[in-house]
PDB file of N, CA and C in Angstrom:
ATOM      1  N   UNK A   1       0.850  -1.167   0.000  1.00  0.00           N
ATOM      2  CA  UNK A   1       0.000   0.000   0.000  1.00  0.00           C
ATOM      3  C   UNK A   1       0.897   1.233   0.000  1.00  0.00           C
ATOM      4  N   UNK A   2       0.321   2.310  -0.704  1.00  0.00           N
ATOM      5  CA  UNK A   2       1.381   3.066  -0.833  1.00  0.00           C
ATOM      6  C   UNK A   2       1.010   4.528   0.740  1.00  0.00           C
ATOM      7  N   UNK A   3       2.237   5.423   0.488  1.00  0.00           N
ATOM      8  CA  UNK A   3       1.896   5.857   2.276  1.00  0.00           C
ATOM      9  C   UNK A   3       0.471   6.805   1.571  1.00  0.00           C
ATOM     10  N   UNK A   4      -0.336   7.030   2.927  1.00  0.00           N
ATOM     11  CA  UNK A   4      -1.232   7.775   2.909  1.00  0.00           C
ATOM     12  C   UNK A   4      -1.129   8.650   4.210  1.00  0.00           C
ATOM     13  N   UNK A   5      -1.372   9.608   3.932  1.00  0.00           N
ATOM     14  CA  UNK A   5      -1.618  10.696   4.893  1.00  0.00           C
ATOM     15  C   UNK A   5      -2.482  10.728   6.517  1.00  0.00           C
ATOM     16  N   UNK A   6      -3.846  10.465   5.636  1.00  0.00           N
ATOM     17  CA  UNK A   6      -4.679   9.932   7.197  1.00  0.00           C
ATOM     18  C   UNK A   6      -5.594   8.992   6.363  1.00  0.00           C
ATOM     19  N   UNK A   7      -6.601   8.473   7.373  1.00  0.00           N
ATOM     20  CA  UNK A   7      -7.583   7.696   7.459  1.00  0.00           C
ATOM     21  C   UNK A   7      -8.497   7.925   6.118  1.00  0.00           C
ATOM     22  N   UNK A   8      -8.930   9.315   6.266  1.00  0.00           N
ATOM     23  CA  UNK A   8     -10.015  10.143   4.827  1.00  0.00           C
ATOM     24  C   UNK A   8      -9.156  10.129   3.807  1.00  0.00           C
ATOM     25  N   UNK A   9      -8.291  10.107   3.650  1.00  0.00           N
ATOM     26  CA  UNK A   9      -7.418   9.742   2.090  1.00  0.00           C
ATOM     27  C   UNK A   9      -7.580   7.747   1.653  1.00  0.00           C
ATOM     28  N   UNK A  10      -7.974   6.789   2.746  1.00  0.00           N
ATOM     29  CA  UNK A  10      -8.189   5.672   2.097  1.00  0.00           C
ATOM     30  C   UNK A  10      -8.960   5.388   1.506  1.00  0.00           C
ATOM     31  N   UNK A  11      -8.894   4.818   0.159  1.00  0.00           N
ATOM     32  CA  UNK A  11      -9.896   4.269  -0.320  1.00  0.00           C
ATOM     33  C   UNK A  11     -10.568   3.110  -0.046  1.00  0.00           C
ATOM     34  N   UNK A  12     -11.877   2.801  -0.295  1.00  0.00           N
ATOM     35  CA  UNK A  12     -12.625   1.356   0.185  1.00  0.00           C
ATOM     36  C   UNK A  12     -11.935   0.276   0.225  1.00  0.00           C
ATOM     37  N   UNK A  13     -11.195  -0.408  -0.736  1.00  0.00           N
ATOM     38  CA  UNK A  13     -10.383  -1.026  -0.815  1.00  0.00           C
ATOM     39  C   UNK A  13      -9.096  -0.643  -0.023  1.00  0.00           C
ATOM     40  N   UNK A  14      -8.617   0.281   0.044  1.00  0.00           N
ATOM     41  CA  UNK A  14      -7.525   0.277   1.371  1.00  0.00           C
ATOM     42  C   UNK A  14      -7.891   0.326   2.389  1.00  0.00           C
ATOM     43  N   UNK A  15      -9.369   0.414   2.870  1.00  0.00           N
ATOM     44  CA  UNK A  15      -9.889   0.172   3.981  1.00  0.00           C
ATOM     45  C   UNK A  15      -9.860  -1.558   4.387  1.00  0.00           C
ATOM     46  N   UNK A  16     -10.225  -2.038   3.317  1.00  0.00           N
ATOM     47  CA  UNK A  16     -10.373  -3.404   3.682  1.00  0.00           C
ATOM     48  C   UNK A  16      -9.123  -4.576   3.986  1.00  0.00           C
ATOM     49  N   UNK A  17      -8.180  -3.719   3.240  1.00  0.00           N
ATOM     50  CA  UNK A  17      -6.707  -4.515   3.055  1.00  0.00           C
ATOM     51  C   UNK A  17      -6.217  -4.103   4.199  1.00  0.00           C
ATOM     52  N   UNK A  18      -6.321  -3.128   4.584  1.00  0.00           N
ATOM     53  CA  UNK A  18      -5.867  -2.712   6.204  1.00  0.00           C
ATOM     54  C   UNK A  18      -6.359  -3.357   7.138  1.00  0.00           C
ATOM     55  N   UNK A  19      -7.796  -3.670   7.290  1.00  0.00           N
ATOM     56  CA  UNK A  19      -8.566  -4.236   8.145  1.00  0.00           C
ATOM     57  C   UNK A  19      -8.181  -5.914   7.797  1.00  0.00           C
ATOM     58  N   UNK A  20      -7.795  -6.162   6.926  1.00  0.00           N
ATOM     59  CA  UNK A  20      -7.128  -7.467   7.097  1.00  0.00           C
ATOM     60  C   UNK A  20      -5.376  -7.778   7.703  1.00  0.00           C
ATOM     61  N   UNK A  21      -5.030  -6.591   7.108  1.00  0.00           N
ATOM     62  CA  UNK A  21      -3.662  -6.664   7.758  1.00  0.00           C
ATOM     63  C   UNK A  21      -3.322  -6.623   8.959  1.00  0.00           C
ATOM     64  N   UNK A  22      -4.508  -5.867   9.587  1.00  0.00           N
ATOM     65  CA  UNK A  22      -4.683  -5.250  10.968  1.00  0.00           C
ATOM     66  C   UNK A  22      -5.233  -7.353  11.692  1.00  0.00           C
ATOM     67  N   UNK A  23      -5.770  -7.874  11.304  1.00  0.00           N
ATOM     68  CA  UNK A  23      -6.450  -8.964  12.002  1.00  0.00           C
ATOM     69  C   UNK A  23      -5.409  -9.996  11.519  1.00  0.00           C
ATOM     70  N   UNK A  24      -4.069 -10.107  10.773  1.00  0.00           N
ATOM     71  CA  UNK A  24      -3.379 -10.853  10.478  1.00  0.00           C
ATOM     72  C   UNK A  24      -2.363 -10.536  11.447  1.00  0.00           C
ATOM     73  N   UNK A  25      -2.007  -9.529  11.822  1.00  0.00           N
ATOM     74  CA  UNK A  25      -0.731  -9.352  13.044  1.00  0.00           C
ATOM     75  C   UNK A  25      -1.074  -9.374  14.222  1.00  0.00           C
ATOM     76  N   UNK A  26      -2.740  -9.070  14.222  1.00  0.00           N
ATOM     77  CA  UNK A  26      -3.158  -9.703  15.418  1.00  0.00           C
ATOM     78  C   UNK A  26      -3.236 -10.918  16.418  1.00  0.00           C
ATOM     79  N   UNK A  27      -3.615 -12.001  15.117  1.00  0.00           N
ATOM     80  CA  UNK A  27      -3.732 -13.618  15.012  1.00  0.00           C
ATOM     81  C   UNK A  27      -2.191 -13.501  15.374  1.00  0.00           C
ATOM     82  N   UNK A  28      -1.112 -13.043  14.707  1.00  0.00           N
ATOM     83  CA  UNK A  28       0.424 -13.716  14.827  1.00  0.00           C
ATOM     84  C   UNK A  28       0.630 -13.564  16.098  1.00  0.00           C
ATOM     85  N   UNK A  29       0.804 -12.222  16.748  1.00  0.00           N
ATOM     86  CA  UNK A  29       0.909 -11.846  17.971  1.00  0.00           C
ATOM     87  C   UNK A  29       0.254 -12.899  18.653  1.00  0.00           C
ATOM     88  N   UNK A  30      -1.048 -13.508  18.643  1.00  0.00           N
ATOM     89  CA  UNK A  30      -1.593 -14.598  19.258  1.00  0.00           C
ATOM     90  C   UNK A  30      -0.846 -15.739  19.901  1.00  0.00           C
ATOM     91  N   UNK A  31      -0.487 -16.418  18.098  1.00  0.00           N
ATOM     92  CA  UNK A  31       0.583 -17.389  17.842  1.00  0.00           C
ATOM     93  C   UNK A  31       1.289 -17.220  18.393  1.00  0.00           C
ATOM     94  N   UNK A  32       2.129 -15.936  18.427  1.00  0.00           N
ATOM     95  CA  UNK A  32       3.746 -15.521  18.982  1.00  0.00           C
ATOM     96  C   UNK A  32       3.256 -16.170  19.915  1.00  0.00           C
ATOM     97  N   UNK A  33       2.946 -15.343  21.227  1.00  0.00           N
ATOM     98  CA  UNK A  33       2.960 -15.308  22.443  1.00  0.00           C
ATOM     99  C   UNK A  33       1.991 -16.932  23.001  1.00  0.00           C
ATOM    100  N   UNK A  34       1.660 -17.362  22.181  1.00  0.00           N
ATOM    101  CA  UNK A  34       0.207 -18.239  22.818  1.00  0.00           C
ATOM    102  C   UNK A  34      -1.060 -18.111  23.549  1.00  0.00           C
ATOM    103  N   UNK A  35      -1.051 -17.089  23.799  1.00  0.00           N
ATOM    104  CA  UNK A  35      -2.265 -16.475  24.300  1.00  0.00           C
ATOM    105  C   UNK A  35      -3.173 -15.559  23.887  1.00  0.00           C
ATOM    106  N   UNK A  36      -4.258 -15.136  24.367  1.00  0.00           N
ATOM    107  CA  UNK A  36      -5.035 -13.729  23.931  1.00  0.00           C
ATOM    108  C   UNK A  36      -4.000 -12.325  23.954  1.00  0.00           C
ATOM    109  N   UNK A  37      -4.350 -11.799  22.819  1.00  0.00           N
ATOM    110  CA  UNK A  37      -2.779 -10.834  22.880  1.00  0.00           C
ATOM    111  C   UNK A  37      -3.703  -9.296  23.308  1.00  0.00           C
ATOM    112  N   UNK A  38      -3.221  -9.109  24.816  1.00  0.00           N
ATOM    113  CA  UNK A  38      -3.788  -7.576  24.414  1.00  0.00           C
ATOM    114  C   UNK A  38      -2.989  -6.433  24.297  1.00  0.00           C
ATOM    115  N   UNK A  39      -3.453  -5.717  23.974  1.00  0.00           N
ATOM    116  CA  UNK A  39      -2.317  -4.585  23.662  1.00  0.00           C
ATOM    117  C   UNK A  39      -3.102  -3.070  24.009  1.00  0.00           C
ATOM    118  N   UNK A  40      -2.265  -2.117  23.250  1.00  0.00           N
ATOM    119  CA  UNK A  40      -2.870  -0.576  23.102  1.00  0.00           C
ATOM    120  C   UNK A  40      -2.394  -0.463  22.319  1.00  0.00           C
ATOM    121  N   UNK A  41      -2.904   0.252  21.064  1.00  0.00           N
ATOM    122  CA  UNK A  41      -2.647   0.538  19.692  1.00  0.00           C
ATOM    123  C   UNK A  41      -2.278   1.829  19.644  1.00  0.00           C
ATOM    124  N   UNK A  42      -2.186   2.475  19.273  1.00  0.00           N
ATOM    125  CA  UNK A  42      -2.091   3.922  18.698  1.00  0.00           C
ATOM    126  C   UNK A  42      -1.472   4.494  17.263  1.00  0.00           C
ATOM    127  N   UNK A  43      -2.399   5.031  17.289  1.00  0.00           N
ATOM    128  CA  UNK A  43      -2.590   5.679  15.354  1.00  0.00           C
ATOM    129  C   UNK A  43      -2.478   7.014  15.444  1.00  0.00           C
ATOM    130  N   UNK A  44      -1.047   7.088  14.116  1.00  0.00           N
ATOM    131  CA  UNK A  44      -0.299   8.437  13.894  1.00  0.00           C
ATOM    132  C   UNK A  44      -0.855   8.933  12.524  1.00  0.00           C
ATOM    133  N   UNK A  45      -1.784   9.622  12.294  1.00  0.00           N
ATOM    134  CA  UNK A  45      -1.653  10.223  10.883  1.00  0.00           C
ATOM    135  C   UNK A  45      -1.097  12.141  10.831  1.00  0.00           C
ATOM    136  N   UNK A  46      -1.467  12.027   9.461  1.00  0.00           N
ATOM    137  CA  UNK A  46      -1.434  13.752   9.208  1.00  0.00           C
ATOM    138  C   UNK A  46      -1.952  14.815   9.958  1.00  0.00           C
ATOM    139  N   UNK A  47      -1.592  15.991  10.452  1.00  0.00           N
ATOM    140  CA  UNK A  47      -2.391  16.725  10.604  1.00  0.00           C
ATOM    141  C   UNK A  47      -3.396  17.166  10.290  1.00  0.00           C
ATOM    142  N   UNK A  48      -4.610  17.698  10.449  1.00  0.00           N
ATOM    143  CA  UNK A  48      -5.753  17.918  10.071  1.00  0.00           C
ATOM    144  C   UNK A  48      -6.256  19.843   9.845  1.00  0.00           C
ATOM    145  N   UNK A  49      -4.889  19.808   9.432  1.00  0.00           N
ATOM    146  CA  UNK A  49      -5.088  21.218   9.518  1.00  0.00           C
ATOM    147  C   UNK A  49      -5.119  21.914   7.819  1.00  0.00           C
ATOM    148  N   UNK A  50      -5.490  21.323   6.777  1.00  0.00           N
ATOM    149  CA  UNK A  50      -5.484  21.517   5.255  1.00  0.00           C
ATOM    150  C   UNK A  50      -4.428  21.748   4.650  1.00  0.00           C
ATOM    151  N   UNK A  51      -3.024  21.554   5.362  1.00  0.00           N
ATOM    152  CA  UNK A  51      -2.193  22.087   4.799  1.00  0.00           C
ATOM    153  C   UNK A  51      -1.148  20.484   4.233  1.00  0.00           C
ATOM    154  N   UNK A  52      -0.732  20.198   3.220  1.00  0.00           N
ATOM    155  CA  UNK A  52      -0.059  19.351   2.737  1.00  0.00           C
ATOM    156  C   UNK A  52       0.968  18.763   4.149  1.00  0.00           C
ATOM    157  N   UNK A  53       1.270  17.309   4.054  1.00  0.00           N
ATOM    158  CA  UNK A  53       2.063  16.948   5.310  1.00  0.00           C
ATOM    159  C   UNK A  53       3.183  15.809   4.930  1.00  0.00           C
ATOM    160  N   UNK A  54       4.164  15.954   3.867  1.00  0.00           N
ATOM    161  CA  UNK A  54       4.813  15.310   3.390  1.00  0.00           C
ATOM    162  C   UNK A  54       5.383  14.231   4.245  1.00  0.00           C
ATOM    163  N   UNK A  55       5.803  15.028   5.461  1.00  0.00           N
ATOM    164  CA  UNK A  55       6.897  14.215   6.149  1.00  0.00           C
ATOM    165  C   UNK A  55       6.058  13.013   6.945  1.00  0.00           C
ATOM    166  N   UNK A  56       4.764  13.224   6.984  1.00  0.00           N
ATOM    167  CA  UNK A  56       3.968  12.165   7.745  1.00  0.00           C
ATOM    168  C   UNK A  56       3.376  11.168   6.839  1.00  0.00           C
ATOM    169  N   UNK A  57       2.628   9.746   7.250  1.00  0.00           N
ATOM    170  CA  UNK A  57       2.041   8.978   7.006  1.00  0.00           C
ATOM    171  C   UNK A  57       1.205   8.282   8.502  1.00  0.00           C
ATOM    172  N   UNK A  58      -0.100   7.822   7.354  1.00  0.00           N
ATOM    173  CA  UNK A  58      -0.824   7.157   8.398  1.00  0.00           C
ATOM    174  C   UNK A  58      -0.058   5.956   9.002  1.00  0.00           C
ATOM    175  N   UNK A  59      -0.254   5.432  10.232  1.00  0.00           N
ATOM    176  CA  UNK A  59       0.826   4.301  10.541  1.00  0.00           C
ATOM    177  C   UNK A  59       0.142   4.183  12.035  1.00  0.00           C
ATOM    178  N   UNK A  60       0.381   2.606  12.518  1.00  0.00           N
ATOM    179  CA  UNK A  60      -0.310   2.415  13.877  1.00  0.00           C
ATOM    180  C   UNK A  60       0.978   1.847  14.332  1.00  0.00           C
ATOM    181  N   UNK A  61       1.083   1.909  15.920  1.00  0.00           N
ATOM    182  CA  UNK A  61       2.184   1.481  16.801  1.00  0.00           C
ATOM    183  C   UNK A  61       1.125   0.356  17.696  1.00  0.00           C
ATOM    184  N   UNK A  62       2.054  -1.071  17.785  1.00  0.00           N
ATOM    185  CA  UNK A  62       1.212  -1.887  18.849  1.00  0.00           C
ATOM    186  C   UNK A  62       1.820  -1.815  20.234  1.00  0.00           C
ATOM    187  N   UNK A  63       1.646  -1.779  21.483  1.00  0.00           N
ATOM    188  CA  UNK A  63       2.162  -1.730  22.670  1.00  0.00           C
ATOM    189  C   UNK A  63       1.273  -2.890  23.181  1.00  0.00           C
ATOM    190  N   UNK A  64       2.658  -3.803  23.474  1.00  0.00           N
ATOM    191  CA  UNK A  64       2.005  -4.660  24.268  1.00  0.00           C
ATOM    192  C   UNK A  64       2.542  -5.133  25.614  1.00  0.00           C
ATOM    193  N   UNK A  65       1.748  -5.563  26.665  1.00  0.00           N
ATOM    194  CA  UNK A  65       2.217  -5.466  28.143  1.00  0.00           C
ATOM    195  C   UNK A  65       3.257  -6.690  28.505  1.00  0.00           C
ATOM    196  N   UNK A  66       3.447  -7.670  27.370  1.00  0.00           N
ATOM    197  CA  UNK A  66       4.462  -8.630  27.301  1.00  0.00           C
ATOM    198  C   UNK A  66       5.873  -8.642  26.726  1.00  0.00           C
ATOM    199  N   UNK A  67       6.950  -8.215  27.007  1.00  0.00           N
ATOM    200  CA  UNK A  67       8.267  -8.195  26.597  1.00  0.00           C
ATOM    201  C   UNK A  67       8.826  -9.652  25.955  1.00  0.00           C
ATOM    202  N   UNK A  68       8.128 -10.501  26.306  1.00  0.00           N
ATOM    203  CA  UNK A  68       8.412 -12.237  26.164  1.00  0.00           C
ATOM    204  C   UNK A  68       6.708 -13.132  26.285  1.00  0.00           C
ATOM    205  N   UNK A  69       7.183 -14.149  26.304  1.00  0.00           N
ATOM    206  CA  UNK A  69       6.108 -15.167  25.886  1.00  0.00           C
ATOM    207  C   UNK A  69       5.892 -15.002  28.138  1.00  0.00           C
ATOM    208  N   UNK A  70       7.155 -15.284  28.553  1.00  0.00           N
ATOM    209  CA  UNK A  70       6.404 -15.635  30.206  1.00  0.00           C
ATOM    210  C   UNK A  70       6.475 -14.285  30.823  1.00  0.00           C
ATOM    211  N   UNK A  71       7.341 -13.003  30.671  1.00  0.00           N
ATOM    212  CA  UNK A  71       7.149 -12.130  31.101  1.00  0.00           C
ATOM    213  C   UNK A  71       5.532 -10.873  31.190  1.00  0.00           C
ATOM    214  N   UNK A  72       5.117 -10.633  31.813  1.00  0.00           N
ATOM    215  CA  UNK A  72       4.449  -9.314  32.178  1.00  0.00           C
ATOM    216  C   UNK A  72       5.158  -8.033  32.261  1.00  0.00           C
ATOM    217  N   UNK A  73       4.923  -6.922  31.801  1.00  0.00           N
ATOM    218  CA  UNK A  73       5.616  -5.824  32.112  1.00  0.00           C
ATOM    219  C   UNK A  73       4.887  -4.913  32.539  1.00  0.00           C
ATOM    220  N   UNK A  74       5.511  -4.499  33.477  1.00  0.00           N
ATOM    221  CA  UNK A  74       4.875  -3.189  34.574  1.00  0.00           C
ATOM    222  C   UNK A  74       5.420  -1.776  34.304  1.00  0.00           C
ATOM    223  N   UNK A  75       4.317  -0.876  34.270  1.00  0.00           N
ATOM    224  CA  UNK A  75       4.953   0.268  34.025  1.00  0.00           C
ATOM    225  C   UNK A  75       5.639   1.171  34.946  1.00  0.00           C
ATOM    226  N   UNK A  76       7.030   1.431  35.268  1.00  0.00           N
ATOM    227  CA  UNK A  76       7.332   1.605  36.553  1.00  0.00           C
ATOM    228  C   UNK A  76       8.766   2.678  36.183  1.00  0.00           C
ATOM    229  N   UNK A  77       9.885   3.045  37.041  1.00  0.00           N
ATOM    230  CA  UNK A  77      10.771   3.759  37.185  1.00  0.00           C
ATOM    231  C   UNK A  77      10.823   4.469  35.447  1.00  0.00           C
ATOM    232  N   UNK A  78      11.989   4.323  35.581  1.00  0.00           N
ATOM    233  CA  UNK A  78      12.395   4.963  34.109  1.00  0.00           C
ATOM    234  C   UNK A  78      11.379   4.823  32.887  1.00  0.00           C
ATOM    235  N   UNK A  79      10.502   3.789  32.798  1.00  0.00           N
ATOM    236  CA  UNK A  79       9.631   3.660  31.880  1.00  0.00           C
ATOM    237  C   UNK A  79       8.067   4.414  32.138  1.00  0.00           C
ATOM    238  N   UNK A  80       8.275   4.576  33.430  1.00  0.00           N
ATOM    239  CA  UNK A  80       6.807   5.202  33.770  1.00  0.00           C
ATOM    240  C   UNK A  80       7.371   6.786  33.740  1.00  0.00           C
ATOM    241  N   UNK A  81       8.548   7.475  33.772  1.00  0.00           N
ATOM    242  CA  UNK A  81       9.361   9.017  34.065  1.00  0.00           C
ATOM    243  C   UNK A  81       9.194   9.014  32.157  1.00  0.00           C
ATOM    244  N   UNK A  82       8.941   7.989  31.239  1.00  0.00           N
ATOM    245  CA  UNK A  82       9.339   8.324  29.607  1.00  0.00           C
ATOM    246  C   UNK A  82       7.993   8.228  29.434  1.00  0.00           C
ATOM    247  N   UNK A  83       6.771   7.626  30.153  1.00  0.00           N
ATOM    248  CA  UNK A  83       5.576   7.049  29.697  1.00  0.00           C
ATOM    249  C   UNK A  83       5.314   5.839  28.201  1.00  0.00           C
ATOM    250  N   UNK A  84       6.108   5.577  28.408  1.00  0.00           N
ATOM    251  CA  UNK A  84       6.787   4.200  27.782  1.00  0.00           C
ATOM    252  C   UNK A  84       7.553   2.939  27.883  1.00  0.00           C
ATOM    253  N   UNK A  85       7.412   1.774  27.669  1.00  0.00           N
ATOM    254  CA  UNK A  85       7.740   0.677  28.058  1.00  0.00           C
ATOM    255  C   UNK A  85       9.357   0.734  27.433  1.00  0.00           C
ATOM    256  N   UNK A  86      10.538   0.332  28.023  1.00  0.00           N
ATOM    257  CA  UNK A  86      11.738   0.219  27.538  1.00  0.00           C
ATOM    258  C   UNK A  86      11.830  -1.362  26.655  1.00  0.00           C
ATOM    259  N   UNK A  87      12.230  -1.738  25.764  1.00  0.00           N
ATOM    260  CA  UNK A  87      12.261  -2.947  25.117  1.00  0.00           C
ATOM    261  C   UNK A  87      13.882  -3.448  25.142  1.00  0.00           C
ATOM    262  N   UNK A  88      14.299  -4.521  25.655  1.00  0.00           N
ATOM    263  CA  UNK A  88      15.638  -4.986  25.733  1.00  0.00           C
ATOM    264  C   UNK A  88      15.900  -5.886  24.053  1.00  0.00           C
ATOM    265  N   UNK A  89      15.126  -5.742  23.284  1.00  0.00           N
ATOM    266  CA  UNK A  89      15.473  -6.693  21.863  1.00  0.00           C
ATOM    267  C   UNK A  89      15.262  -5.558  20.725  1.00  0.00           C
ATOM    268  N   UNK A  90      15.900  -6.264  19.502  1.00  0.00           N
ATOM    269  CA  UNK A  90      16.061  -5.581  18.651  1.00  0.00           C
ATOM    270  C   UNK A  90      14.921  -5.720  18.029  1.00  0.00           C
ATOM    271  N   UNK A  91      14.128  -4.446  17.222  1.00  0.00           N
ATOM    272  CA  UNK A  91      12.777  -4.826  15.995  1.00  0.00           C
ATOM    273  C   UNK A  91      13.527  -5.980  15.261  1.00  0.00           C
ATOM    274  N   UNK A  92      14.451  -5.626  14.394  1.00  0.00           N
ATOM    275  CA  UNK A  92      14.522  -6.749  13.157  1.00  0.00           C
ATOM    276  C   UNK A  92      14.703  -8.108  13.908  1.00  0.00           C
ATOM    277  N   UNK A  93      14.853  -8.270  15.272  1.00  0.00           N
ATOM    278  CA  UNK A  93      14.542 -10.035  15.459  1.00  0.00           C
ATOM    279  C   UNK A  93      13.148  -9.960  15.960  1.00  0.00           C
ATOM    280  N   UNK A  94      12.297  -9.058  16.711  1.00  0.00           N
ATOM    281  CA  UNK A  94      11.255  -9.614  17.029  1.00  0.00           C
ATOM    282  C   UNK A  94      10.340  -9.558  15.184  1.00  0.00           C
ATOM    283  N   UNK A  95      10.414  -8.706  14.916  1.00  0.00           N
ATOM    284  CA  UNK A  95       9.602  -8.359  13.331  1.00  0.00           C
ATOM    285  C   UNK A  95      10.433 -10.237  12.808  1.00  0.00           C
ATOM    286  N   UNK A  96      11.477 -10.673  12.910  1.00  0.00           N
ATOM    287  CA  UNK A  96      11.806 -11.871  12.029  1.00  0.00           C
ATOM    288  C   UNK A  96      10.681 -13.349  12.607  1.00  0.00           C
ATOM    289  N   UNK A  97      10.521 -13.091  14.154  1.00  0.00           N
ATOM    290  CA  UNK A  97       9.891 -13.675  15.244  1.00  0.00           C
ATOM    291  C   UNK A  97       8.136 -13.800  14.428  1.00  0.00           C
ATOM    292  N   UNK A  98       7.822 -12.437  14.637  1.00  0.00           N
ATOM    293  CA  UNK A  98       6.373 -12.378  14.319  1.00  0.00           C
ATOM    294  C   UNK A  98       6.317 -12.740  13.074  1.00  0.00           C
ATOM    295  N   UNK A  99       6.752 -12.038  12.135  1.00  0.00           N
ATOM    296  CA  UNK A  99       6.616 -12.894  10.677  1.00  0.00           C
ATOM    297  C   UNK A  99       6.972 -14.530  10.475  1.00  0.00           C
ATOM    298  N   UNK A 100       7.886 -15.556  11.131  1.00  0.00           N
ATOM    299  CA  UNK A 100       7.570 -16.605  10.974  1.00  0.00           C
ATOM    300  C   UNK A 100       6.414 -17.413  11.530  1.00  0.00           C
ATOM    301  N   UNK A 101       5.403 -16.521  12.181  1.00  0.00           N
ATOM    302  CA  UNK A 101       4.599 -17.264  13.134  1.00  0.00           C
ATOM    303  C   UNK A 101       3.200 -17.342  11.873  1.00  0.00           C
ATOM    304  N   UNK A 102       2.709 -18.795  11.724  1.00  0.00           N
ATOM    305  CA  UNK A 102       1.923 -18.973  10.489  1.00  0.00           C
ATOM    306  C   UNK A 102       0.673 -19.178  11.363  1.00  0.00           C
ATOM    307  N   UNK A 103      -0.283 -18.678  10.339  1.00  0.00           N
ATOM    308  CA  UNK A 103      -1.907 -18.828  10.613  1.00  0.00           C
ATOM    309  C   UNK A 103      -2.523 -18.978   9.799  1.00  0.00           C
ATOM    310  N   UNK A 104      -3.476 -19.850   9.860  1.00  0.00           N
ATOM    311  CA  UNK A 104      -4.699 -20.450   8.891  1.00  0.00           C
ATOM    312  C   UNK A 104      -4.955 -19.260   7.718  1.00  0.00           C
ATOM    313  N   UNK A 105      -4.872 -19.721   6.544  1.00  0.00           N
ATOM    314  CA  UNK A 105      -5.825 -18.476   5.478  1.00  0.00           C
ATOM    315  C   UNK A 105      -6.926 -18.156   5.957  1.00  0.00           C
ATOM    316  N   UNK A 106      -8.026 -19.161   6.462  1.00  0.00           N
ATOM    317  CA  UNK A 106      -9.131 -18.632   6.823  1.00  0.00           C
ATOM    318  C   UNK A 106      -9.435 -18.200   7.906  1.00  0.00           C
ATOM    319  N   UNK A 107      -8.615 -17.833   8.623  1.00  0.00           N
ATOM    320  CA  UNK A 107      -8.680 -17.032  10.021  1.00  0.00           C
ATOM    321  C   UNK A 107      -8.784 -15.381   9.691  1.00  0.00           C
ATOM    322  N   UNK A 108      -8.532 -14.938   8.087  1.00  0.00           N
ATOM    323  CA  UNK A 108      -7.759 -13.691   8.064  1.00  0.00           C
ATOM    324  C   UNK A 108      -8.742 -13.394   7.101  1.00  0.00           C
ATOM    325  N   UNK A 109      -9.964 -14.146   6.594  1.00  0.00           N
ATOM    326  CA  UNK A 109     -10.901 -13.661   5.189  1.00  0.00           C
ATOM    327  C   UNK A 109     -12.299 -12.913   6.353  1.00  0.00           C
TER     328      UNK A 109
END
């Protein structure tokens, strides 16, 4: 998909491919971890102020309260002073992690 600005710039069809993409990393995260995955999402788009916003794109961040499959994470010292969870691993191994984790085609139609 190519970048889009915000939400009102998708078309029907990028609505739907999103909403599948969105329920396919969901299911993995599942897989990953083995359990019900919950999280907090949060969605970055453009400003809404009419003025062109090159440097942005629509894009969602997942936060989730598990650092590992047995860990829990608490929001506390240094991570509660940033209002953010600190992560001890690198994206490109957990992103290598979540992408090998396979799920049914028909879990995702």
């Amino acid at each position: 998909m190519a970048p889009t600005p915000d939400f009102a710039a998708l078309s029907i069809q990028q609505c739907a491919d999103l909403a599948r993409a969105l329920k396919t990393v969901l299911l993995k995260y599942e897989g990953w971890w083995e359990r019900p995955f919950p999280y907090l999402m949060t969605w970055y788009q453009a400003p809404t102020d009419g003025q062109p916003h090159p440097e942005t794109q629509l894009h969602a961040q997942f936060h989730p309260p598990y650092p590992t499959r047995e860990r829990f994470m608490y929001l506390a010292g240094t991570a509660l002073g940033a209002g953010m969870f600190a992560m001890d691993a690198l994206p490109e191994e957990k992103a290598a992690e979540l992408q090998a984790v396979t799920i049914p085609a028909e879990s995702i139609a």
